[in-house]
PDB file of N, CA and C in Angstrom:
ATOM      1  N   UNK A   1     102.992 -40.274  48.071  1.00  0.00           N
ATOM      2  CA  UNK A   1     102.792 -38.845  48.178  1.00  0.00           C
ATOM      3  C   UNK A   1     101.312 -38.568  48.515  1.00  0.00           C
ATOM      4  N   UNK A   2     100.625 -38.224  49.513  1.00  0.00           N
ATOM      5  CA  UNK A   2      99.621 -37.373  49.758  1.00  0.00           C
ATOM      6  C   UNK A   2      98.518 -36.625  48.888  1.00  0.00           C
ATOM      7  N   UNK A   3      97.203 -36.958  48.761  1.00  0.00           N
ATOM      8  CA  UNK A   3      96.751 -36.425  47.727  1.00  0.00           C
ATOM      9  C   UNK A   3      96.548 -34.971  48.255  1.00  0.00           C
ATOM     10  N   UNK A   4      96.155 -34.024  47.396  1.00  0.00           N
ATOM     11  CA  UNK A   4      96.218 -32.678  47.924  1.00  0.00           C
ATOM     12  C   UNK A   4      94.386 -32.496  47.821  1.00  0.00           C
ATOM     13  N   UNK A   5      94.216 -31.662  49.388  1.00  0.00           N
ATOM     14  CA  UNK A   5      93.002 -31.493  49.449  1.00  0.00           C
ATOM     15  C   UNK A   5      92.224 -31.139  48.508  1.00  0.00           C
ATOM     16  N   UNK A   6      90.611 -31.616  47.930  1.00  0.00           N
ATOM     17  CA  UNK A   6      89.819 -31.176  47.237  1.00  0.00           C
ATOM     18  C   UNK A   6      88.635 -30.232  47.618  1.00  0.00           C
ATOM     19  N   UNK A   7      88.443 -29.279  46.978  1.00  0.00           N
ATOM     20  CA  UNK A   7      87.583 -28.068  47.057  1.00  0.00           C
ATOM     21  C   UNK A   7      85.888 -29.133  47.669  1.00  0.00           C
ATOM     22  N   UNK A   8      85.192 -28.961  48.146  1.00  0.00           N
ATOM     23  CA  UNK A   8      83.896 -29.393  48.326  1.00  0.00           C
ATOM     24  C   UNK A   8      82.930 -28.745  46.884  1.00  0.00           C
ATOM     25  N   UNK A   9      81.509 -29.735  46.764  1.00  0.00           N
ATOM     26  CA  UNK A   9      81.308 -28.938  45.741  1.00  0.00           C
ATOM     27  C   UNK A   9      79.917 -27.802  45.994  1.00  0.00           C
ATOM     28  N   UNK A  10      79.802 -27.021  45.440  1.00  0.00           N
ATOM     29  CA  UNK A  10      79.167 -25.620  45.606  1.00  0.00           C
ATOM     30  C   UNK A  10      77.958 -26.117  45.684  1.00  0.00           C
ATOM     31  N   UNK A  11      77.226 -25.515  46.920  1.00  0.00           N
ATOM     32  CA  UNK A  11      76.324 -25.152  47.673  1.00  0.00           C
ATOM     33  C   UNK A  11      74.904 -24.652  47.027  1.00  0.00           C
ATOM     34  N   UNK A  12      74.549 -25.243  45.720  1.00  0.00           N
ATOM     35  CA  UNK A  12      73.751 -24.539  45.042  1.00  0.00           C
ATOM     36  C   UNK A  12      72.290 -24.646  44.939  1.00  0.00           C
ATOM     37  N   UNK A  13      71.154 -23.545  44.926  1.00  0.00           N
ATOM     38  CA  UNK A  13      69.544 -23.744  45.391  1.00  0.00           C
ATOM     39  C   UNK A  13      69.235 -25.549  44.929  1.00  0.00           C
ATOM     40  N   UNK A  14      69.566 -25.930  43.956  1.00  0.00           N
ATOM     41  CA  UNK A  14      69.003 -27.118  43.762  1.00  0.00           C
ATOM     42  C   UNK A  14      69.498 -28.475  44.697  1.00  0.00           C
ATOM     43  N   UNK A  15      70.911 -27.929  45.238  1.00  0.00           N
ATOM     44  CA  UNK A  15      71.373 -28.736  46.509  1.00  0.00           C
ATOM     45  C   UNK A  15      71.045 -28.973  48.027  1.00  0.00           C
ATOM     46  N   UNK A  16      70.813 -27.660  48.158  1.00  0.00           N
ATOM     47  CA  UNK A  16      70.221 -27.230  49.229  1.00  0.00           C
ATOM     48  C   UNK A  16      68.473 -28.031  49.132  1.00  0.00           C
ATOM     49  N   UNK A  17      67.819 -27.558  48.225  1.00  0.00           N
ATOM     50  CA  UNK A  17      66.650 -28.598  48.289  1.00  0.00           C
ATOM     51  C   UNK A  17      66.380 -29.537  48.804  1.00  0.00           C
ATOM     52  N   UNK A  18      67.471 -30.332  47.643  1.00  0.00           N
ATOM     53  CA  UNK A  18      67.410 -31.818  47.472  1.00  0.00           C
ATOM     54  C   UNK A  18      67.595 -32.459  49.108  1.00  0.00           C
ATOM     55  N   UNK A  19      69.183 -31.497  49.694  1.00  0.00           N
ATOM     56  CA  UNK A  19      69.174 -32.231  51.027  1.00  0.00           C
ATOM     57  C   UNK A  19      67.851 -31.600  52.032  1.00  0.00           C
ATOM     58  N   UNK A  20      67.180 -30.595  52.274  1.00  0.00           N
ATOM     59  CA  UNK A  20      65.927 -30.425  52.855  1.00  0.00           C
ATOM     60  C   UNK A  20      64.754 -31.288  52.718  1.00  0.00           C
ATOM     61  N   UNK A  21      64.911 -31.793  51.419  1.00  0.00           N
ATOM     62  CA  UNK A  21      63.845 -32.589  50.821  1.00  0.00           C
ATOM     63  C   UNK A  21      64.360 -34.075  51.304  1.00  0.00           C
ATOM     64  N   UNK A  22      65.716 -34.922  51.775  1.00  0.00           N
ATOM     65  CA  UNK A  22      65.967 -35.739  51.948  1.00  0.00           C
ATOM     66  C   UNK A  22      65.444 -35.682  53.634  1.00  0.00           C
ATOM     67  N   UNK A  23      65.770 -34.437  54.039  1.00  0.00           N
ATOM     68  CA  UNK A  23      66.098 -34.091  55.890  1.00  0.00           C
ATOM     69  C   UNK A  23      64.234 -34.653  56.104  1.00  0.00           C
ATOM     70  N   UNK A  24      63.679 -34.031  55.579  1.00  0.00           N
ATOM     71  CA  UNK A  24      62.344 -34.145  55.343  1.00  0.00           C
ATOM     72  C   UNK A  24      61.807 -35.815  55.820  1.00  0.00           C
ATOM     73  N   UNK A  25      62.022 -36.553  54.112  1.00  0.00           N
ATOM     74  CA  UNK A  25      61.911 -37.689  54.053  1.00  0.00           C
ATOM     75  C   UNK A  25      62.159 -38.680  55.567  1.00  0.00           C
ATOM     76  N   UNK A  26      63.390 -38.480  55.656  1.00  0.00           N
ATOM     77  CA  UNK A  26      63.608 -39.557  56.864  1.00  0.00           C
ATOM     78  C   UNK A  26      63.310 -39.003  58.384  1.00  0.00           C
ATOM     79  N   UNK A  27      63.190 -37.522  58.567  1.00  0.00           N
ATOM     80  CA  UNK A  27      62.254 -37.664  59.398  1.00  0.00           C
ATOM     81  C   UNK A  27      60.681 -37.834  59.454  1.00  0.00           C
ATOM     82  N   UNK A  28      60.042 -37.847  58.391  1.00  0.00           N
ATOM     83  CA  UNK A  28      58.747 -38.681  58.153  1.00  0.00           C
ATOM     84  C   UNK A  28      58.557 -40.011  58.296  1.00  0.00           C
ATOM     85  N   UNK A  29      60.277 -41.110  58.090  1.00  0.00           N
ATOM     86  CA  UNK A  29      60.409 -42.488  57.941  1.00  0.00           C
ATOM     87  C   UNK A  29      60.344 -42.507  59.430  1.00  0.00           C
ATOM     88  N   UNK A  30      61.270 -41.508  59.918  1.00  0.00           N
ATOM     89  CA  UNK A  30      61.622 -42.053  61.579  1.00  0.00           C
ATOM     90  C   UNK A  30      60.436 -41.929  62.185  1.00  0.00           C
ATOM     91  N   UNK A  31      59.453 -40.712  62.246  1.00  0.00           N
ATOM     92  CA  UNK A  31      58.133 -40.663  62.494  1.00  0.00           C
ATOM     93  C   UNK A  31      57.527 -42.344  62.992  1.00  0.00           C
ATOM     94  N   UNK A  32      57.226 -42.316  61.356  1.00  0.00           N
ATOM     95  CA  UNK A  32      56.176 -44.067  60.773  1.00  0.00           C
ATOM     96  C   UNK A  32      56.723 -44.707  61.528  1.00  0.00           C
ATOM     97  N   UNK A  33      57.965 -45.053  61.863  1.00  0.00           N
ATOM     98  CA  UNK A  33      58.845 -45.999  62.487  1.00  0.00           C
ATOM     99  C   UNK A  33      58.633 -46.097  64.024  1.00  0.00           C
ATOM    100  N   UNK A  34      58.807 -45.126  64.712  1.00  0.00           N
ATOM    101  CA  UNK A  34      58.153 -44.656  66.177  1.00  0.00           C
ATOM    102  C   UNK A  34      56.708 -44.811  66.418  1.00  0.00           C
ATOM    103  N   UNK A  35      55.611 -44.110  65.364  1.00  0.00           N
ATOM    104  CA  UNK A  35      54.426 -45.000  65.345  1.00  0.00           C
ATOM    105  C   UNK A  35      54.237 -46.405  65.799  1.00  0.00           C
ATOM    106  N   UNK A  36      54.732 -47.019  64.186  1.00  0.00           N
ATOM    107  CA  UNK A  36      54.554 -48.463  64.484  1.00  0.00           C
ATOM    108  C   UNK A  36      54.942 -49.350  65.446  1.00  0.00           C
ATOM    109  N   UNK A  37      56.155 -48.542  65.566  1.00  0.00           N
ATOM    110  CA  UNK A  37      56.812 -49.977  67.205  1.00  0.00           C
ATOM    111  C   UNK A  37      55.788 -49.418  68.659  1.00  0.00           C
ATOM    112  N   UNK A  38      55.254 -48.366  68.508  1.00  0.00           N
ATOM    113  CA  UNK A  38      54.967 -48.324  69.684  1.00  0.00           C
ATOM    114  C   UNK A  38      52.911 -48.855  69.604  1.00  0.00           C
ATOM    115  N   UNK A  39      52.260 -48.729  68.129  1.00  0.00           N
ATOM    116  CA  UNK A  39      51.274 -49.660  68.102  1.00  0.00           C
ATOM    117  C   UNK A  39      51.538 -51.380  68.172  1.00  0.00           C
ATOM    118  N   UNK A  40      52.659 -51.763  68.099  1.00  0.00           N
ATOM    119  CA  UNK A  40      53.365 -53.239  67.919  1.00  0.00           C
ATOM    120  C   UNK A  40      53.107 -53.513  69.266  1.00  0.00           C
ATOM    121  N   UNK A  41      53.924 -52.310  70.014  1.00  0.00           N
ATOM    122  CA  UNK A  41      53.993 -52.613  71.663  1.00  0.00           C
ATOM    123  C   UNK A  41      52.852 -52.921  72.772  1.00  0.00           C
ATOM    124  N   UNK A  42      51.942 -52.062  72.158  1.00  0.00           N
ATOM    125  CA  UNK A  42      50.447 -51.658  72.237  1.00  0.00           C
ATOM    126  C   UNK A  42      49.395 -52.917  72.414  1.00  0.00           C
ATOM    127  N   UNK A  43      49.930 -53.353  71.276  1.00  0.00           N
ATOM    128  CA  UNK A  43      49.506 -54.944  70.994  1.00  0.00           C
ATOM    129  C   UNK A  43      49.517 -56.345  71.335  1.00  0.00           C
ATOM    130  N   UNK A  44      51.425 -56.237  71.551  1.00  0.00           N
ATOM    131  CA  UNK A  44      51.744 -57.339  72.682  1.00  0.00           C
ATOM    132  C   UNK A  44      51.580 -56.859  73.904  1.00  0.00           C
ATOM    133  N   UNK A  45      51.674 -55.670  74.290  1.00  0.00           N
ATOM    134  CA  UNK A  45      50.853 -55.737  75.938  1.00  0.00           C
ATOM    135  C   UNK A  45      49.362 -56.489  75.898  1.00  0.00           C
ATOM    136  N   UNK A  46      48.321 -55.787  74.982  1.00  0.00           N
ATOM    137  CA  UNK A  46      47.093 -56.263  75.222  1.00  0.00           C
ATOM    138  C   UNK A  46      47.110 -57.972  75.325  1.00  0.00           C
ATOM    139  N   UNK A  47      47.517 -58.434  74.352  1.00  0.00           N
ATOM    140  CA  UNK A  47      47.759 -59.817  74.886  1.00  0.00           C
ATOM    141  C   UNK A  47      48.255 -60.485  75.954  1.00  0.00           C
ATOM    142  N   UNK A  48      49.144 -60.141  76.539  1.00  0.00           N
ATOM    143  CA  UNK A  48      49.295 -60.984  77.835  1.00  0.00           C
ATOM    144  C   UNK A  48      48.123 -60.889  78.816  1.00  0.00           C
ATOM    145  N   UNK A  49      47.423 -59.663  78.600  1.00  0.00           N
ATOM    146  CA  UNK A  49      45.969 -59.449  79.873  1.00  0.00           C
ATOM    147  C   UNK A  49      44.851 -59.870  79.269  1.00  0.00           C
ATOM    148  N   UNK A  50      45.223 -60.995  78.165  1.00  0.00           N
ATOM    149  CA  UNK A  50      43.632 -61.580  77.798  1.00  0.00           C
ATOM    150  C   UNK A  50      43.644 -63.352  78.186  1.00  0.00           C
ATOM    151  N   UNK A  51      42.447 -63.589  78.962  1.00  0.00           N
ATOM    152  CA  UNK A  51      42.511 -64.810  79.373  1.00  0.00           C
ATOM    153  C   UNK A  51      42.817 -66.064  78.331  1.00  0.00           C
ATOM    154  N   UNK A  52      43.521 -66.976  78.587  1.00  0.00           N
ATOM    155  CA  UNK A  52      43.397 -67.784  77.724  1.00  0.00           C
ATOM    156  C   UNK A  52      42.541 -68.630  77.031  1.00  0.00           C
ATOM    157  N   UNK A  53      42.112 -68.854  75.891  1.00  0.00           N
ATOM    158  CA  UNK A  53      40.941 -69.600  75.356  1.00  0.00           C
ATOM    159  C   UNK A  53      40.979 -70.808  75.314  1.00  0.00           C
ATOM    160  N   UNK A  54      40.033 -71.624  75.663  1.00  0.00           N
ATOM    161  CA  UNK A  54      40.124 -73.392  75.563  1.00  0.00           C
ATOM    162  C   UNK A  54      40.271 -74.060  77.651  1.00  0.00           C
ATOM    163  N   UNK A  55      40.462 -74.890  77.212  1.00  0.00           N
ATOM    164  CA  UNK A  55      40.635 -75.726  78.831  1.00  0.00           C
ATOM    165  C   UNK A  55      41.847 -74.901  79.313  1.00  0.00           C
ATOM    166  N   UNK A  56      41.829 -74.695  80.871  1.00  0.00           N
ATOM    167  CA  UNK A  56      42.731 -74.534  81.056  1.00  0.00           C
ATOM    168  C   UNK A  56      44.112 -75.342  81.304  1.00  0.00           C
ATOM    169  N   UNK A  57      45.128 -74.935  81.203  1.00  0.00           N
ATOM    170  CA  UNK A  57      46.379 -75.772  81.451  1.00  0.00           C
ATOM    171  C   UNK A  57      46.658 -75.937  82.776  1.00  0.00           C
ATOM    172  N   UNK A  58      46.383 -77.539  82.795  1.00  0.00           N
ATOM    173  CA  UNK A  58      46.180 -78.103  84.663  1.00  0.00           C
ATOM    174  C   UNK A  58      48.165 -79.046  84.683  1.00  0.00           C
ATOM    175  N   UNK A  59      48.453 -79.453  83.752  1.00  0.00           N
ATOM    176  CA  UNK A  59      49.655 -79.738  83.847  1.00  0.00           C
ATOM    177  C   UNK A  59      51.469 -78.702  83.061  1.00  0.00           C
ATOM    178  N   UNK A  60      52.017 -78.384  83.659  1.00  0.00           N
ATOM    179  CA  UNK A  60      52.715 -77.498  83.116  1.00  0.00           C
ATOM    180  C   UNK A  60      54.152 -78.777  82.136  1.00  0.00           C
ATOM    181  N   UNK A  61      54.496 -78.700  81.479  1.00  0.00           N
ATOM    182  CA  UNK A  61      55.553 -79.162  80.791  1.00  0.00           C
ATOM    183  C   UNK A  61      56.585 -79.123  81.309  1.00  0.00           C
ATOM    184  N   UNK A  62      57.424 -80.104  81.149  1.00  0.00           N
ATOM    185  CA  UNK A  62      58.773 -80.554  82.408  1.00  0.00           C
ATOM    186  C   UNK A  62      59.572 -79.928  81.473  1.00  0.00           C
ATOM    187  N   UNK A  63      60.294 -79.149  82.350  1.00  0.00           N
ATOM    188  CA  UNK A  63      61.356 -77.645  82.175  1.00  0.00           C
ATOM    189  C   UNK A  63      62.965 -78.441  81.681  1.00  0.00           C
ATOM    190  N   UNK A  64      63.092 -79.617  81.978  1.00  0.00           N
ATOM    191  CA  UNK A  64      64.052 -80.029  81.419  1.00  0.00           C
ATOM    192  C   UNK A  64      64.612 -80.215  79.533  1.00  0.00           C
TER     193      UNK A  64
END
């Protein structure tokens, strides 16, 4: 037998908060998050355009 629909529960100032105060939170996380990957990115670009340090590599390693 089918359970019979349940009422949702009431909508009340301290609910409403809490989820504003959550809505809040994780768009501050998603923020930090977008920051960081794009200083990460920032970072491994700069590295590939820095010369390499030490002798250079005159023989390359057999690809097999």
């Amino acid at each position: 037998m089918p359970k019979p629909p349940k009422a949702a529960p009431r909508r009340t100032a301290s609910v409403k908060a809490n989820r504003a105060r959550r809505r809040h939170l994780l768009l501050l996380l998603r923020l930090a998050v977008q920051q960081e990957k794009a200083e990460r990115a920032e970072r491994h670009a700069a590295l590939d355009r820095r010369p390499r340090g030490g002798e250079p590599r005159t023989r390359r390693a057999s690809r097999r």
